[in-house]
N, C-alpha and C. Protein backbone atom coordinates (compact mmCIF):
# COMPACT_ATOMS: atom_id res chain seq x y z
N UNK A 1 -73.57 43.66 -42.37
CA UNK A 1 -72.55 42.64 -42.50
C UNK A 1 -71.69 42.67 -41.24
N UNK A 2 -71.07 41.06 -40.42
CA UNK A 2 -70.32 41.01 -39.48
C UNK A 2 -68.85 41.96 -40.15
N UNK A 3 -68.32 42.42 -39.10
CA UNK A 3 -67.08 42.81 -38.81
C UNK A 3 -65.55 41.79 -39.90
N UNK A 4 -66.11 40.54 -39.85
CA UNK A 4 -65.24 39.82 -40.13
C UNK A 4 -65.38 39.30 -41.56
N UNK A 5 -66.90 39.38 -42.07
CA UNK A 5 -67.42 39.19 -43.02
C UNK A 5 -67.17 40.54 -44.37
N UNK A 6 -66.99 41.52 -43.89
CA UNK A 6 -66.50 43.06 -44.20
C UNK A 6 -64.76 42.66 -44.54
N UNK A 7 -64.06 42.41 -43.59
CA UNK A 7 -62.70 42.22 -43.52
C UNK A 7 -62.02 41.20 -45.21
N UNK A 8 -62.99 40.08 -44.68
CA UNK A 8 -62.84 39.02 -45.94
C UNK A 8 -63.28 39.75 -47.03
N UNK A 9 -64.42 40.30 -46.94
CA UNK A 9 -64.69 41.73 -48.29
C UNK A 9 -63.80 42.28 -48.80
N UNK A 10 -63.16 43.28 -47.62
CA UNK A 10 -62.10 44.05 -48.19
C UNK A 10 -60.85 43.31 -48.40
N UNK A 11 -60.39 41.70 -47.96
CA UNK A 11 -59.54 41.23 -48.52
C UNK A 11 -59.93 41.32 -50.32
N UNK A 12 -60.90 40.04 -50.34
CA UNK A 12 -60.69 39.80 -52.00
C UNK A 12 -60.77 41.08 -52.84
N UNK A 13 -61.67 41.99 -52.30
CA UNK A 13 -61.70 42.92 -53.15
C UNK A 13 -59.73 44.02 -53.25
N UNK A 14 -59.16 43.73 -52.02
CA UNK A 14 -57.58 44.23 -52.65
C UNK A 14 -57.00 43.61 -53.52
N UNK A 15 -57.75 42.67 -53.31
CA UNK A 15 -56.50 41.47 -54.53
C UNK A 15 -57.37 41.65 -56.16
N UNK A 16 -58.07 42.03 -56.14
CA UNK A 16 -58.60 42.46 -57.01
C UNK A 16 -58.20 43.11 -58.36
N UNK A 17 -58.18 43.14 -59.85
CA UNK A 17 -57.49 44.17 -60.85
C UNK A 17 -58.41 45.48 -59.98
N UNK A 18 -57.70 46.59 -60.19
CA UNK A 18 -58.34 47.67 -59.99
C UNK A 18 -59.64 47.93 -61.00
N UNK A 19 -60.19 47.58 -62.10
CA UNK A 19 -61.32 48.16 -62.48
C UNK A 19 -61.90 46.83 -62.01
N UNK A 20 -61.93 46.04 -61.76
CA UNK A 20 -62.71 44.85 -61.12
C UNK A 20 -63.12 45.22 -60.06
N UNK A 21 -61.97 46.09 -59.27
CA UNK A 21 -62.55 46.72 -57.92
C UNK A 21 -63.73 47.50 -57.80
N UNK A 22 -63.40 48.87 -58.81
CA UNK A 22 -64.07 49.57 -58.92
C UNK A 22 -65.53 49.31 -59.51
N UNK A 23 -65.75 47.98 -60.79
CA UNK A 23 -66.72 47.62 -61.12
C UNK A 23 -67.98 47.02 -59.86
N UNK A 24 -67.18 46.30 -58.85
CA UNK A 24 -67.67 45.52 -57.05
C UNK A 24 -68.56 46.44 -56.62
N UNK A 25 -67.36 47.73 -56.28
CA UNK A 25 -67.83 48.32 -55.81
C UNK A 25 -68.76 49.62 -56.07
N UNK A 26 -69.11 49.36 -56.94
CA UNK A 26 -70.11 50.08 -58.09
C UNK A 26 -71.96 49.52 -58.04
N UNK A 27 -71.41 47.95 -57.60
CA UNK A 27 -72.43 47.45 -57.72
C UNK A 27 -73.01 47.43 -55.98
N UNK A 28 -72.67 47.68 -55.23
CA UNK A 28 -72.61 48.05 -53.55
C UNK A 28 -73.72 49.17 -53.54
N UNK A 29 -74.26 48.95 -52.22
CA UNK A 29 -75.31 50.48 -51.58
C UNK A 29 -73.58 51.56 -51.12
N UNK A 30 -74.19 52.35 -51.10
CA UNK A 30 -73.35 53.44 -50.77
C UNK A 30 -72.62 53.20 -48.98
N UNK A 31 -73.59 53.15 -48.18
CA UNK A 31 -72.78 52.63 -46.68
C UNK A 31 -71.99 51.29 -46.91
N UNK A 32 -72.46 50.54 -47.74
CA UNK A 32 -71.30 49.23 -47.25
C UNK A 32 -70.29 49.39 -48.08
N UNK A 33 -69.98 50.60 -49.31
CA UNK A 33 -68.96 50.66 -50.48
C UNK A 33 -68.27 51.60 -49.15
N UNK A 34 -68.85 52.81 -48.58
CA UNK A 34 -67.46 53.76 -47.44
C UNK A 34 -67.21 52.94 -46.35
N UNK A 35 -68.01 51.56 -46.16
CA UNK A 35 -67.36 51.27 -44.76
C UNK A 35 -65.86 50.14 -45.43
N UNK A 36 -66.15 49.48 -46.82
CA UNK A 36 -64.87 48.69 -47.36
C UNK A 36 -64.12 49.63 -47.59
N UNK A 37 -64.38 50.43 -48.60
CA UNK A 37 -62.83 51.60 -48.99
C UNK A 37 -61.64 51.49 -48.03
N UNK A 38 -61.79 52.39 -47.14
CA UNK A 38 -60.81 52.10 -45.71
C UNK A 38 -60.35 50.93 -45.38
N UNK A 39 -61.27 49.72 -45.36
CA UNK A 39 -60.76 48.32 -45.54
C UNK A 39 -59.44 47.87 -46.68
N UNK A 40 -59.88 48.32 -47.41
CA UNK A 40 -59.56 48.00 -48.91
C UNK A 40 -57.85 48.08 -49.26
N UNK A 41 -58.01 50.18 -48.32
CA UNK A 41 -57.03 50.97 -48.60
C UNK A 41 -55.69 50.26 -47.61
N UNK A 42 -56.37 49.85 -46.34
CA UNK A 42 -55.60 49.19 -45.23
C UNK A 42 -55.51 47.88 -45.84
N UNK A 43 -55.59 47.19 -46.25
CA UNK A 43 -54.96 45.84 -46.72
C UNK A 43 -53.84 46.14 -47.96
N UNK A 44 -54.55 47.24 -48.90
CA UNK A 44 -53.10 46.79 -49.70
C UNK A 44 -51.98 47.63 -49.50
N UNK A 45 -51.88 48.21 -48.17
CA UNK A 45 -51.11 49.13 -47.75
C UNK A 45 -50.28 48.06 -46.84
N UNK A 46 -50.35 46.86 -45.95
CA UNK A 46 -49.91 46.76 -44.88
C UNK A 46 -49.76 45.17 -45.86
N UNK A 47 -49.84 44.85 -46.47
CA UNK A 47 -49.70 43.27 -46.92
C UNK A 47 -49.45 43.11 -48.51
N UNK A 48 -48.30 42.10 -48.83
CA UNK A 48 -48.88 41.40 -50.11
C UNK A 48 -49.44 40.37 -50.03
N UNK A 49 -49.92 40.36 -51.19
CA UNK A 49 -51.52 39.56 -51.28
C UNK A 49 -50.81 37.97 -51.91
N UNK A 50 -50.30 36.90 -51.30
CA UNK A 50 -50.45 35.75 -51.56
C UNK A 50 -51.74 35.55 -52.13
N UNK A 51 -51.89 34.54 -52.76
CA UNK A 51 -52.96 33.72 -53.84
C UNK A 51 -53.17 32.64 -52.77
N UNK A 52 -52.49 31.66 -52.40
CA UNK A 52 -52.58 30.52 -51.53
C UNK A 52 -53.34 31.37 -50.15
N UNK A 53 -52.45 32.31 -49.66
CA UNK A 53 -52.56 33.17 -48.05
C UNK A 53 -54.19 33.30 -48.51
N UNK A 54 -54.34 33.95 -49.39
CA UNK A 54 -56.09 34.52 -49.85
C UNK A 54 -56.84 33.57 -49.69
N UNK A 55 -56.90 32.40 -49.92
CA UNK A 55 -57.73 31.35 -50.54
C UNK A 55 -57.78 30.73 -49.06
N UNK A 56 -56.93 30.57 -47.91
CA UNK A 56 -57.05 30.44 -46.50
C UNK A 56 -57.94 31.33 -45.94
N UNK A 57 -57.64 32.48 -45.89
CA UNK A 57 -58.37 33.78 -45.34
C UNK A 57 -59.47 33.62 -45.43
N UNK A 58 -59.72 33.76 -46.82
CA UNK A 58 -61.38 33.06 -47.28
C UNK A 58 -62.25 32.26 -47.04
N UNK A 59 -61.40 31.43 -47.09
CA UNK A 59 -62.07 29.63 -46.74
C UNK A 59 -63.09 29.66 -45.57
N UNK A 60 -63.86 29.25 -45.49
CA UNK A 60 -64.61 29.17 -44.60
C UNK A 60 -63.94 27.65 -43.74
N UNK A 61 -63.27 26.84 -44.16
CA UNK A 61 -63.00 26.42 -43.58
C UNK A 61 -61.66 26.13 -43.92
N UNK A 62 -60.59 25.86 -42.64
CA UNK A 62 -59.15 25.76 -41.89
C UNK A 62 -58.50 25.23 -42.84
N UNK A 63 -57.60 25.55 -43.03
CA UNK A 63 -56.49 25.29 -44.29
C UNK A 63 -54.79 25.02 -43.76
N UNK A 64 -54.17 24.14 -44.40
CA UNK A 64 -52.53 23.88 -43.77
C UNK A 64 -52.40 24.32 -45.23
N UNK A 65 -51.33 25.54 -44.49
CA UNK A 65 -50.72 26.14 -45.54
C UNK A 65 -49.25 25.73 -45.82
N UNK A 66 -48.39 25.45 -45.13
CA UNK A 66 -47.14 25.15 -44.96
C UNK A 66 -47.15 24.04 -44.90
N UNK A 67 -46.53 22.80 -45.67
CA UNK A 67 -46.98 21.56 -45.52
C UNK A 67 -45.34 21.18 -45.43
N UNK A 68 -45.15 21.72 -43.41
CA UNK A 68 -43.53 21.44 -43.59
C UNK A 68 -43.52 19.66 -43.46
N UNK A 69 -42.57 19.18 -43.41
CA UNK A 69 -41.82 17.85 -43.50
C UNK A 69 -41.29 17.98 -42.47
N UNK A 70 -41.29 17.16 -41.59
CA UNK A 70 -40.26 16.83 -40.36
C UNK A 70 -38.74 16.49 -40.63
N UNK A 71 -38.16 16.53 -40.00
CA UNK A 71 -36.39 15.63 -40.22
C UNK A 71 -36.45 14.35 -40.88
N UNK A 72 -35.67 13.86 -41.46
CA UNK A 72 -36.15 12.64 -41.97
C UNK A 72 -36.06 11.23 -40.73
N UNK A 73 -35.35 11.52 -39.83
CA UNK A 73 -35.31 11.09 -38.48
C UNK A 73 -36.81 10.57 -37.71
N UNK A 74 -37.48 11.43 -37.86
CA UNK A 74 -39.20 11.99 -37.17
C UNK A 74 -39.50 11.57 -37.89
N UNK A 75 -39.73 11.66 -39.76
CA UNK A 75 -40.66 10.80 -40.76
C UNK A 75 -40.35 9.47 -40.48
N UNK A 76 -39.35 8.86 -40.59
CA UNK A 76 -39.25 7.67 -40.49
C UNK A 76 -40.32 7.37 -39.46
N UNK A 77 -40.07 7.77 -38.09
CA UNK A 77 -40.89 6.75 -37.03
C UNK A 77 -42.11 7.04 -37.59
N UNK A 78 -42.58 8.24 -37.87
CA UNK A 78 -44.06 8.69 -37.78
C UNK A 78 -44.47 7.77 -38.65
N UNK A 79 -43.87 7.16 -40.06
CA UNK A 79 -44.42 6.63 -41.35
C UNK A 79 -44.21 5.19 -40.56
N UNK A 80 -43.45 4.74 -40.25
CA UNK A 80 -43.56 3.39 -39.50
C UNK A 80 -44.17 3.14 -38.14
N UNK A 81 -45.15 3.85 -37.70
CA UNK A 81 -46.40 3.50 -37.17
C UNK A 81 -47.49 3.19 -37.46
N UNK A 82 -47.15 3.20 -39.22
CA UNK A 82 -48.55 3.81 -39.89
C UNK A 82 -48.14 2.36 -40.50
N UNK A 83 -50.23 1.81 -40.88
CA UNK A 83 -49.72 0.74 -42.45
C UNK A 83 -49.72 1.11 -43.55
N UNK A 84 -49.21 0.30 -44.79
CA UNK A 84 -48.15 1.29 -45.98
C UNK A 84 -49.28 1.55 -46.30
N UNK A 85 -50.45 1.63 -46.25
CA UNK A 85 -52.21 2.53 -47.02
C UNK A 85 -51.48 3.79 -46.51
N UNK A 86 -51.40 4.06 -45.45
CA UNK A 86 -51.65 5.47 -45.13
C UNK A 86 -50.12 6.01 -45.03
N UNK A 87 -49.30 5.07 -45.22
CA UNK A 87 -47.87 6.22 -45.03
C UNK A 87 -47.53 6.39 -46.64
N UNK A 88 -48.12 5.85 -47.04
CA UNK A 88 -48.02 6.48 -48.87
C UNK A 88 -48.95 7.12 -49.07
N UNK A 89 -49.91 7.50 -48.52
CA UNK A 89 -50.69 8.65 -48.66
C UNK A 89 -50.29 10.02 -47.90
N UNK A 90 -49.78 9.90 -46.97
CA UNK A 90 -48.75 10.88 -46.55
C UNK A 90 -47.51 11.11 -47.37
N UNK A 91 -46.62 10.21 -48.09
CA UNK A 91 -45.52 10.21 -48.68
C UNK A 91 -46.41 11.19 -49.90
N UNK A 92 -47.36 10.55 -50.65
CA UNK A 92 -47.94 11.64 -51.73
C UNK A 92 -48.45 13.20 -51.76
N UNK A 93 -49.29 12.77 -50.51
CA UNK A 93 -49.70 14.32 -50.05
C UNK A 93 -48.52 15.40 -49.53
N UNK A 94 -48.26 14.51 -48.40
CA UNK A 94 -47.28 16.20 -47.86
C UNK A 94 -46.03 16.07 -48.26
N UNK A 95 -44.97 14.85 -48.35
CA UNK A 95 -43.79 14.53 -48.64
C UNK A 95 -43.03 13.99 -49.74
N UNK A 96 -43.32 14.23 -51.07
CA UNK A 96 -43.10 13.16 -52.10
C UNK A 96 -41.70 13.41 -51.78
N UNK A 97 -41.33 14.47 -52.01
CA UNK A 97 -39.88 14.54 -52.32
C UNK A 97 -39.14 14.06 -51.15
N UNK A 98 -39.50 13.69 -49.98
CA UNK A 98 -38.96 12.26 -49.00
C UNK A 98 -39.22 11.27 -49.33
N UNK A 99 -40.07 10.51 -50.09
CA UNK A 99 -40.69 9.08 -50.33
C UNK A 99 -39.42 8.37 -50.82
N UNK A 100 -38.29 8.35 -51.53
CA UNK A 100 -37.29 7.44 -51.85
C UNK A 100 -36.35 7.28 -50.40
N UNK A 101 -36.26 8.45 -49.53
CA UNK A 101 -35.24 8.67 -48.60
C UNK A 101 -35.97 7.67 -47.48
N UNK A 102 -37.49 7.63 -47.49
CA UNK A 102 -37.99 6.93 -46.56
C UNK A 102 -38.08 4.95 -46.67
N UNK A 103 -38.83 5.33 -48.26
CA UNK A 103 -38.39 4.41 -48.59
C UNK A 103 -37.09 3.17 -48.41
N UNK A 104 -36.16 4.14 -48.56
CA UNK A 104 -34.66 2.97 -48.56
C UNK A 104 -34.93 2.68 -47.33
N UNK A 105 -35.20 3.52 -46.18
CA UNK A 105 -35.03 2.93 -44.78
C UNK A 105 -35.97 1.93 -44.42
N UNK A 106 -37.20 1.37 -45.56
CA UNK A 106 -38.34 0.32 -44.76
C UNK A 106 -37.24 -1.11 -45.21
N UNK A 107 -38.26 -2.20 -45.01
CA UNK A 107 -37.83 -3.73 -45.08
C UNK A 107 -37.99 -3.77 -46.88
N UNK A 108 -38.07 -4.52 -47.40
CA UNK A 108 -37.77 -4.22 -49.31
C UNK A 108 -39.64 -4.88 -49.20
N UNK A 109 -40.22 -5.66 -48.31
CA UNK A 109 -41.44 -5.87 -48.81
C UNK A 109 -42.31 -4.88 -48.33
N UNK A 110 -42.09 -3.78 -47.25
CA UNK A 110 -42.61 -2.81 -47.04
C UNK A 110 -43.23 -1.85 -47.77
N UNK A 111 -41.40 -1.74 -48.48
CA UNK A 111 -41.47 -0.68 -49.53
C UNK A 111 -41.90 -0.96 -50.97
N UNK A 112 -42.07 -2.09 -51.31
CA UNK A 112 -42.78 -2.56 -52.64
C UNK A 112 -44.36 -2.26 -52.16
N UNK A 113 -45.00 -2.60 -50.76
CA UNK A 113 -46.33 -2.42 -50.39
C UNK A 113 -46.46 -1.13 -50.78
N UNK A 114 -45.61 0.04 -50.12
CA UNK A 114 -46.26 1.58 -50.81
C UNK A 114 -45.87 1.55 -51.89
N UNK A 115 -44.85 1.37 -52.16
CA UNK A 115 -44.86 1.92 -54.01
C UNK A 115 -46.15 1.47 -54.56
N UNK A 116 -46.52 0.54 -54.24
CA UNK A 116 -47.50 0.13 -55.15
C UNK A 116 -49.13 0.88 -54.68
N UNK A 117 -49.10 1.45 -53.92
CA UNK A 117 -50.01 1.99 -53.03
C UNK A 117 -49.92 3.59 -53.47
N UNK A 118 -48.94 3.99 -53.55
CA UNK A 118 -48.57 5.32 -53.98
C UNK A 118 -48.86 5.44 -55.17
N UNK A 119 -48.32 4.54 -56.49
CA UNK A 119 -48.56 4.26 -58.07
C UNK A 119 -49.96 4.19 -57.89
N UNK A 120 -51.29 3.80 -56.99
CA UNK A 120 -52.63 3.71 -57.60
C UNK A 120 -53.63 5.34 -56.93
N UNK A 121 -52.53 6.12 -56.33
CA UNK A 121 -53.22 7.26 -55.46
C UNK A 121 -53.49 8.23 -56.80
N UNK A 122 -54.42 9.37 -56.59
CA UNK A 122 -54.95 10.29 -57.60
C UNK A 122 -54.01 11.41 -57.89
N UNK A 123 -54.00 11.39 -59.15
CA UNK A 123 -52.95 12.28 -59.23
C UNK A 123 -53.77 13.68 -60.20
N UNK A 124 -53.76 14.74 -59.46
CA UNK A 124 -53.79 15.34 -58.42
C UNK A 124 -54.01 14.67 -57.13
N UNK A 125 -53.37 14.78 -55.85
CA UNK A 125 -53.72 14.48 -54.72
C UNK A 125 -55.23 15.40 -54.38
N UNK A 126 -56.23 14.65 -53.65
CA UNK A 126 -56.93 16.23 -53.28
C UNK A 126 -56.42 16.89 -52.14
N UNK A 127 -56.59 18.27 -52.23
CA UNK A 127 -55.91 19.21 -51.25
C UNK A 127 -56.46 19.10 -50.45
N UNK A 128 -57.84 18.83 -49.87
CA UNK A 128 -58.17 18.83 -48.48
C UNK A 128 -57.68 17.55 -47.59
N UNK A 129 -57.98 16.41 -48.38
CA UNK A 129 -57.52 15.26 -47.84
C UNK A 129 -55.89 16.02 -47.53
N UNK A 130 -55.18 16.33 -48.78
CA UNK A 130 -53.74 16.44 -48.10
C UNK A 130 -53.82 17.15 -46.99
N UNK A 131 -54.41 17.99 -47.17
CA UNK A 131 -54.01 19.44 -46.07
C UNK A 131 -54.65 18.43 -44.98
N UNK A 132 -55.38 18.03 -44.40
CA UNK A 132 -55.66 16.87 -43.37
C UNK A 132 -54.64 16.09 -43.23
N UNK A 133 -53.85 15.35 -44.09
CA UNK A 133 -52.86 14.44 -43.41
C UNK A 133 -51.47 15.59 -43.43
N UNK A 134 -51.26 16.40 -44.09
CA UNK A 134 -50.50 17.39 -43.45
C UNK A 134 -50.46 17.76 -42.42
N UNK A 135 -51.97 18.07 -41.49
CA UNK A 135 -52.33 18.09 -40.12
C UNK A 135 -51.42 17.00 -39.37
N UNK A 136 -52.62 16.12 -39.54
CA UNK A 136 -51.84 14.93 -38.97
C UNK A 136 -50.59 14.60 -38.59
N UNK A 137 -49.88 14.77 -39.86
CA UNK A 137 -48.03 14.21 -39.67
C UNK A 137 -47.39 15.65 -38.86
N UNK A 138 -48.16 16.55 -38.80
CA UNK A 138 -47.25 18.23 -38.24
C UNK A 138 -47.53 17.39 -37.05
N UNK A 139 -48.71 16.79 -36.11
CA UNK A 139 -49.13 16.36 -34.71
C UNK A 139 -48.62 15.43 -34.64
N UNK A 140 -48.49 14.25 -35.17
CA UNK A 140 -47.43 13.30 -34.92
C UNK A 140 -45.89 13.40 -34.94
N UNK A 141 -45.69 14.17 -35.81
CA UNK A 141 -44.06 14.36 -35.92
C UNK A 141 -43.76 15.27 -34.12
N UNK A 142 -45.08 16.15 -33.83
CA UNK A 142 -44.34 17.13 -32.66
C UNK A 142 -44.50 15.99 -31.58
N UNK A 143 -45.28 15.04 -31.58
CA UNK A 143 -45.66 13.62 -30.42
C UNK A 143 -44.01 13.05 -30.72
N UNK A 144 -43.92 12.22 -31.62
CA UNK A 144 -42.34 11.90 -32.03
C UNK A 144 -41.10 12.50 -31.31
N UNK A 145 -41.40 14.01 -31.89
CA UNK A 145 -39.58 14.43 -31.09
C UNK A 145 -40.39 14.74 -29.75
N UNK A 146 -41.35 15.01 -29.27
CA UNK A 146 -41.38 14.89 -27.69
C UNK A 146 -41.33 13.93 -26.76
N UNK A 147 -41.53 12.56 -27.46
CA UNK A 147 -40.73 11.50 -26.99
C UNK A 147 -39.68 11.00 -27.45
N UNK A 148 -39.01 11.89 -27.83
CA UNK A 148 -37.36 11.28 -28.50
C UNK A 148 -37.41 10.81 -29.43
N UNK A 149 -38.38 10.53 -30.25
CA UNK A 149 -38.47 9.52 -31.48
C UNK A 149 -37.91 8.29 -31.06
N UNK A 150 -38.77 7.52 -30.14
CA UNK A 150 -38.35 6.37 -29.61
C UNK A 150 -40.13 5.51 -30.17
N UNK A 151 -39.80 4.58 -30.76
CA UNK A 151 -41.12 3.72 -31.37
C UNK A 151 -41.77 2.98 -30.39
């Protein structure tokens, strides 16, 4: 097993109940159970084990974990570049709890376009799509204040 493939090992297996551990590693050849132990012992020594943090680590593929929000200054422009399809899909995914603040600031037929755009999105959002336009608005919002937030 890679180096890194071992590592992700000895992650899930710390987060693990302890007889779950011990059951894992029960079921292991003997060299790959002494080369995790030490793994094992060093993770739950130096970290707590987030559930979200884990499920990144893991992933085989790239995850936005922090799905910060810009100023509401920066949302504004960023969401008014966008047409209301996609800035209410941002308002759902990464920002609900901005969507009224953004809202008041569009034209009143703007903002009837997302509401109504937002009211037909899935609720659950899916997380990858979000975590993608989470991407997105983190790269546009840092484009925004590096040009002043000038439209």
């Amino acid at each position: 097993m890679k180096a890194v493939g071992m590592r992700k090992a000895a992650l899930a297996l710390a987060a693990m109940h302890s007889a779950d551990r011990r059951w894992m590693l029960g079921k292991l050849s003997g060299p790959l159970r002494s080369a995790l132990i030490p793994l094992i012992d060093e993770a739950q020594q130096h970290i707590a084990l987030d559930a979200d943090l884990l499920r990144a680590v893991l992933a085989d593929e790239p995850m936005h974990l922090a799905r910060e929000v810009p100023p509401p200054d920066v949302l504004i422009v960023v969401l008014d570049r966008l047409s209301a399809v996609w800035a209410a899909r941002i308002l759902v995914a990464v920002a609900q709890d901005h969507a009224e603040i953004y809202l008041a600031a569009c034209t009143p037929a703007r903002a009837k376009s997302i509401r109504l755009e937002m009211n037909q999105l899935p609720d659950p959002f899916p997380r990858a799509f979000a975590d993608t336009l989470a991407a997105y608005l983190s790269e546009a919002a840092s484009e925004a204040r590096m040009a002043g937030c000038r439209q």
